[in-house]
C-alpha atoms as a PDB file:
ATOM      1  CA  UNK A   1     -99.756 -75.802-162.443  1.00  0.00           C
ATOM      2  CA  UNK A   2     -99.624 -74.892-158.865  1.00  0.00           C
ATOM      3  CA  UNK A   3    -102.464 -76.506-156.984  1.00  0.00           C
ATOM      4  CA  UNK A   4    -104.561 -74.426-154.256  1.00  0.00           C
ATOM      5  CA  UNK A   5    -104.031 -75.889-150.700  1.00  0.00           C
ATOM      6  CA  UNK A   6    -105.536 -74.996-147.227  1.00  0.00           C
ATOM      7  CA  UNK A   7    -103.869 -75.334-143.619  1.00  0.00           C
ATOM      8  CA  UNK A   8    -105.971 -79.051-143.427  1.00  0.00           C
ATOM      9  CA  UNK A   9    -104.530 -80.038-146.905  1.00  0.00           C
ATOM     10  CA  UNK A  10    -101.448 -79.366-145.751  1.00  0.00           C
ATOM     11  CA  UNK A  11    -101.729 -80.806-142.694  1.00  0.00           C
ATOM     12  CA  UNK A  12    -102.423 -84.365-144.499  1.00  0.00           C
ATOM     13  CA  UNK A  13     -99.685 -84.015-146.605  1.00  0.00           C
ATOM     14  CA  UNK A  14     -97.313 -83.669-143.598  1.00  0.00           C
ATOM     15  CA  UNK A  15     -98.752 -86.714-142.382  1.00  0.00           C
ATOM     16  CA  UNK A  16     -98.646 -88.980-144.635  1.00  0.00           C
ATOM     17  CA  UNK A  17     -94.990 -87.925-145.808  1.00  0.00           C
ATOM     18  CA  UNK A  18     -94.273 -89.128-141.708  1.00  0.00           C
ATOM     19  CA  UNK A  19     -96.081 -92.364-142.853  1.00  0.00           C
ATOM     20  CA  UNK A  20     -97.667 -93.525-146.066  1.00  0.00           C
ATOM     21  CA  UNK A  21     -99.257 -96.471-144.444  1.00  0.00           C
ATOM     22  CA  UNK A  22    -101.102 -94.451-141.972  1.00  0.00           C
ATOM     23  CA  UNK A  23    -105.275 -95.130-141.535  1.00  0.00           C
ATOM     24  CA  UNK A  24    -108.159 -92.433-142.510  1.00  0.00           C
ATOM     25  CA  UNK A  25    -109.276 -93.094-139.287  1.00  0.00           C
ATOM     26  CA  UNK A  26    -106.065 -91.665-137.431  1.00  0.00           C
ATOM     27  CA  UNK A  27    -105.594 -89.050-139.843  1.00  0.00           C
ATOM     28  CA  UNK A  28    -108.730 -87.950-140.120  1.00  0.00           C
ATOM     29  CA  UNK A  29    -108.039 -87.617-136.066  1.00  0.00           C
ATOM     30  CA  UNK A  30    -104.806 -86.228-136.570  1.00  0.00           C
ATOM     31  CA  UNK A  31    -106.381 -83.262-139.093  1.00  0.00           C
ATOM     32  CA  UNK A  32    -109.472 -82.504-137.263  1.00  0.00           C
ATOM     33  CA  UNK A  33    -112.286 -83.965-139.755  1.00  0.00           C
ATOM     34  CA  UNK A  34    -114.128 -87.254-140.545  1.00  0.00           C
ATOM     35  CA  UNK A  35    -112.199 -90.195-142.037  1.00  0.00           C
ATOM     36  CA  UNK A  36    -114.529 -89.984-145.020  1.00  0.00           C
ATOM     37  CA  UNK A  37    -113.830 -86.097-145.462  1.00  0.00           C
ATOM     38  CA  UNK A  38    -109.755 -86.848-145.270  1.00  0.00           C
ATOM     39  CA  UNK A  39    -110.292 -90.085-147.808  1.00  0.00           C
ATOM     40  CA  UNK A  40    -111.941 -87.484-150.483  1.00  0.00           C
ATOM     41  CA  UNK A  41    -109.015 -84.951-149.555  1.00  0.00           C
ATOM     42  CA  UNK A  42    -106.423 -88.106-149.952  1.00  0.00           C
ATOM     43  CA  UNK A  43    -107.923 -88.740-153.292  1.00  0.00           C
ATOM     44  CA  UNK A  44    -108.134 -85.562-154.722  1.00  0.00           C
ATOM     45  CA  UNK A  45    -104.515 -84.831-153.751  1.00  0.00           C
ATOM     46  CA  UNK A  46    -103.587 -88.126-155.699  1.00  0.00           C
ATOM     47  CA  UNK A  47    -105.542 -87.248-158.681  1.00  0.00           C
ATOM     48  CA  UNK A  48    -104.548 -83.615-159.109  1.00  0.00           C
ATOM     49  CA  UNK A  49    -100.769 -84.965-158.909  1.00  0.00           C
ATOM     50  CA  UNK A  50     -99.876 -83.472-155.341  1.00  0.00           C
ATOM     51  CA  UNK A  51     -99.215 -86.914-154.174  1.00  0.00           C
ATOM     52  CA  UNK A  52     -97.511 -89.076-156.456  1.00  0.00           C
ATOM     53  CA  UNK A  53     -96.962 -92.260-154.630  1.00  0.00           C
ATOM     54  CA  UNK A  54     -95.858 -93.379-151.355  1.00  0.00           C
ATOM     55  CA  UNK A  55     -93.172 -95.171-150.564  1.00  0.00           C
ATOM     56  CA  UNK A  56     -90.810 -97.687-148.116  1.00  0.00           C
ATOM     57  CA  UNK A  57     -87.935 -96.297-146.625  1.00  0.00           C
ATOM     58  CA  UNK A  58     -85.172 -98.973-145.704  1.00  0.00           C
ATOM     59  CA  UNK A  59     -82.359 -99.239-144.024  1.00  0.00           C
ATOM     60  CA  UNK A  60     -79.308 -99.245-146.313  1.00  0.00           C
ATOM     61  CA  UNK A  61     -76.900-100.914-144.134  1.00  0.00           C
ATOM     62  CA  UNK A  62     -79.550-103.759-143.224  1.00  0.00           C
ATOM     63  CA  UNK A  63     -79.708-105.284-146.354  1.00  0.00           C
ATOM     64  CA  UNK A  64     -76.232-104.746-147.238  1.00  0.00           C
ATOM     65  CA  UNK A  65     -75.541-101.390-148.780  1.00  0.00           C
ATOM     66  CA  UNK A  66     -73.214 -99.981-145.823  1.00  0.00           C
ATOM     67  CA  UNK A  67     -71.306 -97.199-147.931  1.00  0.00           C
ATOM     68  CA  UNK A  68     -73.733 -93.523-149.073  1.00  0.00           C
ATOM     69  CA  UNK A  69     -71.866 -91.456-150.911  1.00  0.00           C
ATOM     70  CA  UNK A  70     -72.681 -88.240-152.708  1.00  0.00           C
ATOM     71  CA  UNK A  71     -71.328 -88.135-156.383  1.00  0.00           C
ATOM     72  CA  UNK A  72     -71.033 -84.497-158.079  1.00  0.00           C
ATOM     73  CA  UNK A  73     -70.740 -85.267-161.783  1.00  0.00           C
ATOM     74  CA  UNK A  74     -69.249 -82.414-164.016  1.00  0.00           C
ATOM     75  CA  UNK A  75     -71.412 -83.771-168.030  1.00  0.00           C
ATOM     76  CA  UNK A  76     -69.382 -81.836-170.999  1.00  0.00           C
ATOM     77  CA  UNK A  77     -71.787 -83.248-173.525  1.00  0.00           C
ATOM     78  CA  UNK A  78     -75.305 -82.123-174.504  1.00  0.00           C
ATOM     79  CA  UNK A  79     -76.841 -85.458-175.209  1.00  0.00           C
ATOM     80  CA  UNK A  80     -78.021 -86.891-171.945  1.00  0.00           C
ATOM     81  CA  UNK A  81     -80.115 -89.966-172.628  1.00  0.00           C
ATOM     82  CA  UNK A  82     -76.568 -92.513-172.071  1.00  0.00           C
ATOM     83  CA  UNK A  83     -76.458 -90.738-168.918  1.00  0.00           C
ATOM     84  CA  UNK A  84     -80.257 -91.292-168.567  1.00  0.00           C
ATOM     85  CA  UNK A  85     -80.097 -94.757-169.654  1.00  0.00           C
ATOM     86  CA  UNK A  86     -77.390 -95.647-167.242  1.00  0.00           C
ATOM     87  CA  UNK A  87     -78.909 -93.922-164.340  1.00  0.00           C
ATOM     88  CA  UNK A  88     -82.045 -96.571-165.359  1.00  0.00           C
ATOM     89  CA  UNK A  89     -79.697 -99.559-164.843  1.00  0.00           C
ATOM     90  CA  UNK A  90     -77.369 -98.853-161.848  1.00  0.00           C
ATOM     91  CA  UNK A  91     -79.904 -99.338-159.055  1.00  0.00           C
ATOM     92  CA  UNK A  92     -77.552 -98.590-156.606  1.00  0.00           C
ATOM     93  CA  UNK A  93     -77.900 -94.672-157.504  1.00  0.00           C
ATOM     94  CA  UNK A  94     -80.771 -93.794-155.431  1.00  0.00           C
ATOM     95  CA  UNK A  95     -81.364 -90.129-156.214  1.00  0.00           C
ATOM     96  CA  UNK A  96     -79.880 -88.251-158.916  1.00  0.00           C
ATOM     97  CA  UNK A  97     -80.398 -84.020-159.546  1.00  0.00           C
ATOM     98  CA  UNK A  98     -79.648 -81.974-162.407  1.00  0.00           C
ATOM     99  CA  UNK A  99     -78.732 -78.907-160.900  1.00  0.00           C
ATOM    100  CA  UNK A 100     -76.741 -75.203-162.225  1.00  0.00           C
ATOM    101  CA  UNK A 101     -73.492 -74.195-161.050  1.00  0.00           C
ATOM    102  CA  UNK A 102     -70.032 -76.080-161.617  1.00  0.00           C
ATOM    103  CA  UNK A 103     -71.459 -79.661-161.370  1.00  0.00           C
ATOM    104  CA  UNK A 104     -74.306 -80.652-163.858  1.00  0.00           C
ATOM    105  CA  UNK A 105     -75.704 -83.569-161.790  1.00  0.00           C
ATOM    106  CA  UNK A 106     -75.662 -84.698-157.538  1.00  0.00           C
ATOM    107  CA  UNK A 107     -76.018 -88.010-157.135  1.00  0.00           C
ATOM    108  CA  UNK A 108     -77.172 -90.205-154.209  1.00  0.00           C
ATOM    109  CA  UNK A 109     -75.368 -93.484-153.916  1.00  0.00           C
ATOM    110  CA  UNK A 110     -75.400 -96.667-151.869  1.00  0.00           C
ATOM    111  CA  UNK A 111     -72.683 -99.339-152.555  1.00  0.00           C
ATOM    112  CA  UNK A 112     -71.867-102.870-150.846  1.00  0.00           C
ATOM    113  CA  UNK A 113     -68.138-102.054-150.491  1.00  0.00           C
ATOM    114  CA  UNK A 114     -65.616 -99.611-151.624  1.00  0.00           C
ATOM    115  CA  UNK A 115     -64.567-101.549-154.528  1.00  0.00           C
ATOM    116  CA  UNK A 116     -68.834-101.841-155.542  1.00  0.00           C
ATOM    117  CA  UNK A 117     -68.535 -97.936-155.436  1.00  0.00           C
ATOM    118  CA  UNK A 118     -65.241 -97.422-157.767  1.00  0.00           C
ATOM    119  CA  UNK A 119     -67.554 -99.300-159.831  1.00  0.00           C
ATOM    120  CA  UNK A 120     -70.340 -97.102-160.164  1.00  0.00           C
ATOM    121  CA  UNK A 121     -68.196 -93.858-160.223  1.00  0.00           C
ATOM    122  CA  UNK A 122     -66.348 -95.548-162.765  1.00  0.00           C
ATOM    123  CA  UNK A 123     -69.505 -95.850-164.800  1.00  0.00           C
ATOM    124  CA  UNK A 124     -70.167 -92.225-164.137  1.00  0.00           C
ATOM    125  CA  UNK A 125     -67.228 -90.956-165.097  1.00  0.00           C
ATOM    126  CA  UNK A 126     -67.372 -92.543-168.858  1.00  0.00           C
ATOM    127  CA  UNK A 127     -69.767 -89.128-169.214  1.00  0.00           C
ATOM    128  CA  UNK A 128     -67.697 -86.682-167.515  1.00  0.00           C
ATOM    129  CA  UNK A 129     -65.334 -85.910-164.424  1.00  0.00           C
ATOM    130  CA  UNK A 130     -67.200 -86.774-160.684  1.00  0.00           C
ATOM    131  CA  UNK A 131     -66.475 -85.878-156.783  1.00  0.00           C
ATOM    132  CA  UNK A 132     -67.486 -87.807-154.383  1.00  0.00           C
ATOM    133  CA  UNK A 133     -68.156 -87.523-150.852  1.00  0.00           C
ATOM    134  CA  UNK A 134     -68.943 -89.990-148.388  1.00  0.00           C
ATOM    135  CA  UNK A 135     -71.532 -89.933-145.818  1.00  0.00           C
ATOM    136  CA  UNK A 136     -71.207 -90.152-142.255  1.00  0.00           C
ATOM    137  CA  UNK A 137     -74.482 -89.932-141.042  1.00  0.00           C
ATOM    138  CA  UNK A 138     -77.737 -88.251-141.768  1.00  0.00           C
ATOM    139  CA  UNK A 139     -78.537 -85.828-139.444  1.00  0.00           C
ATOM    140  CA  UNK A 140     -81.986 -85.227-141.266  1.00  0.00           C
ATOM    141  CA  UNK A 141     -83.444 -88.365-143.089  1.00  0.00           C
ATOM    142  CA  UNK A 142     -85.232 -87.142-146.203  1.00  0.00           C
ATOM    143  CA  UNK A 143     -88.586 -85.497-145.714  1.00  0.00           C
ATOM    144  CA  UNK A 144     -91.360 -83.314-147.848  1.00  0.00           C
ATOM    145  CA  UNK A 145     -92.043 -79.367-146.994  1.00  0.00           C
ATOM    146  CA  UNK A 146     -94.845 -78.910-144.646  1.00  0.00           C
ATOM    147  CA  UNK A 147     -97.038 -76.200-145.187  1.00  0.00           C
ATOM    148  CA  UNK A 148     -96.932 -72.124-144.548  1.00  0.00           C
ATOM    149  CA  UNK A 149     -97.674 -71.546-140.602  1.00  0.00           C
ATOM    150  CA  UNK A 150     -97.589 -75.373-139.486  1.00  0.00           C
ATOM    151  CA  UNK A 151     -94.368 -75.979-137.252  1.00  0.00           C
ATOM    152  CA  UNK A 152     -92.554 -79.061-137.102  1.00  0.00           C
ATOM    153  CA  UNK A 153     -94.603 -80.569-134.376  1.00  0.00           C
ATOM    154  CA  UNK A 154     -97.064 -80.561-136.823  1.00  0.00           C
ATOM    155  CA  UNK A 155    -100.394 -78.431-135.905  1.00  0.00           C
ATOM    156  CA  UNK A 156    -102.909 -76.611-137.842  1.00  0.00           C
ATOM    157  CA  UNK A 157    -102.202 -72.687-138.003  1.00  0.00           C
ATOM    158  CA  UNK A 158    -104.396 -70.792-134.918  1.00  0.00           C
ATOM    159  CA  UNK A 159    -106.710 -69.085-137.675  1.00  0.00           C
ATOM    160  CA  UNK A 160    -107.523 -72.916-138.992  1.00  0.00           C
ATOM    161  CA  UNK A 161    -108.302 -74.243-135.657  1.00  0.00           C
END
């Protein structure tokens, strides 16, 4: 079920997406209402299942994980849990999407070395036959949608103002 949200609900969501740790107190400055108002908007997003959890993001090649690659993997079979179960062991895939077209799954990556990421294509290719790209750089970091009629810097349509 699609929830209902306004300009302000959106507004919050873009925020905290920028920074889960961030206080009521600035966000309820950053959205225009009182810190208890945004704390009962916070909660009832959580509850209804808009926001499902908030999370660290680290830097890969800090603690040792130098190499992102993208892995396209082409599954033949019907029976996905192996491919389910593995995906629950290899930590080092970080983000994995079932998706139409030619390849069944895209896979995000990280791996120590080269050799660490033969190892985990390897693994992936026990189900099927993969492509993988490497990453250079990322241009965008990850990030949520922000809402209809808020721009990236972030403010409240006019007609919400």
């Amino acid at each position: 079920m699609t929830e209902s949200l306004d300009a302000t609900d959106w507004a919050i969501l873009t925020e905290v997406q920028r920074d889960g740790r961030i206080a009521y107190t600035e966000l309820a400055r950053r959205v225009n209402l009182s810190a208890s108002a945004t704390k009962e908007r916070v909660r009832r997003l959580e509850e209804s299942g808009v926001i499902t959890g908030y999370r660290a993001e680290v830097d890969l090649e800090r603690i040792g994980y130098a190499i992102l690659a993208v892995v396209r993997l082409k599954y033949p079979g019907t029976r996905h849990e192996p491919l389910r179960r593995l995906l629950g062991e290899r930590r080092e895939i970080l983000e994995c999407l079932r998706t139409t077209g030619e390849d069944c799954y895209v896979l995000k990556v990280a791996a120590t070395s080269m050799a660490h990421l033969e190892e985990v294509v390897d693994a992936l290719a026990e189900f099927g036959s993969t492509t993988t790209d490497l990453v250079f750089s990322r241009p965008l970091p990850p990030r949520g949608p922000s809402g209809p009629g808020l721009s990236g810097a972030n403010r409240l349509p006019s007609a919400a103002v």
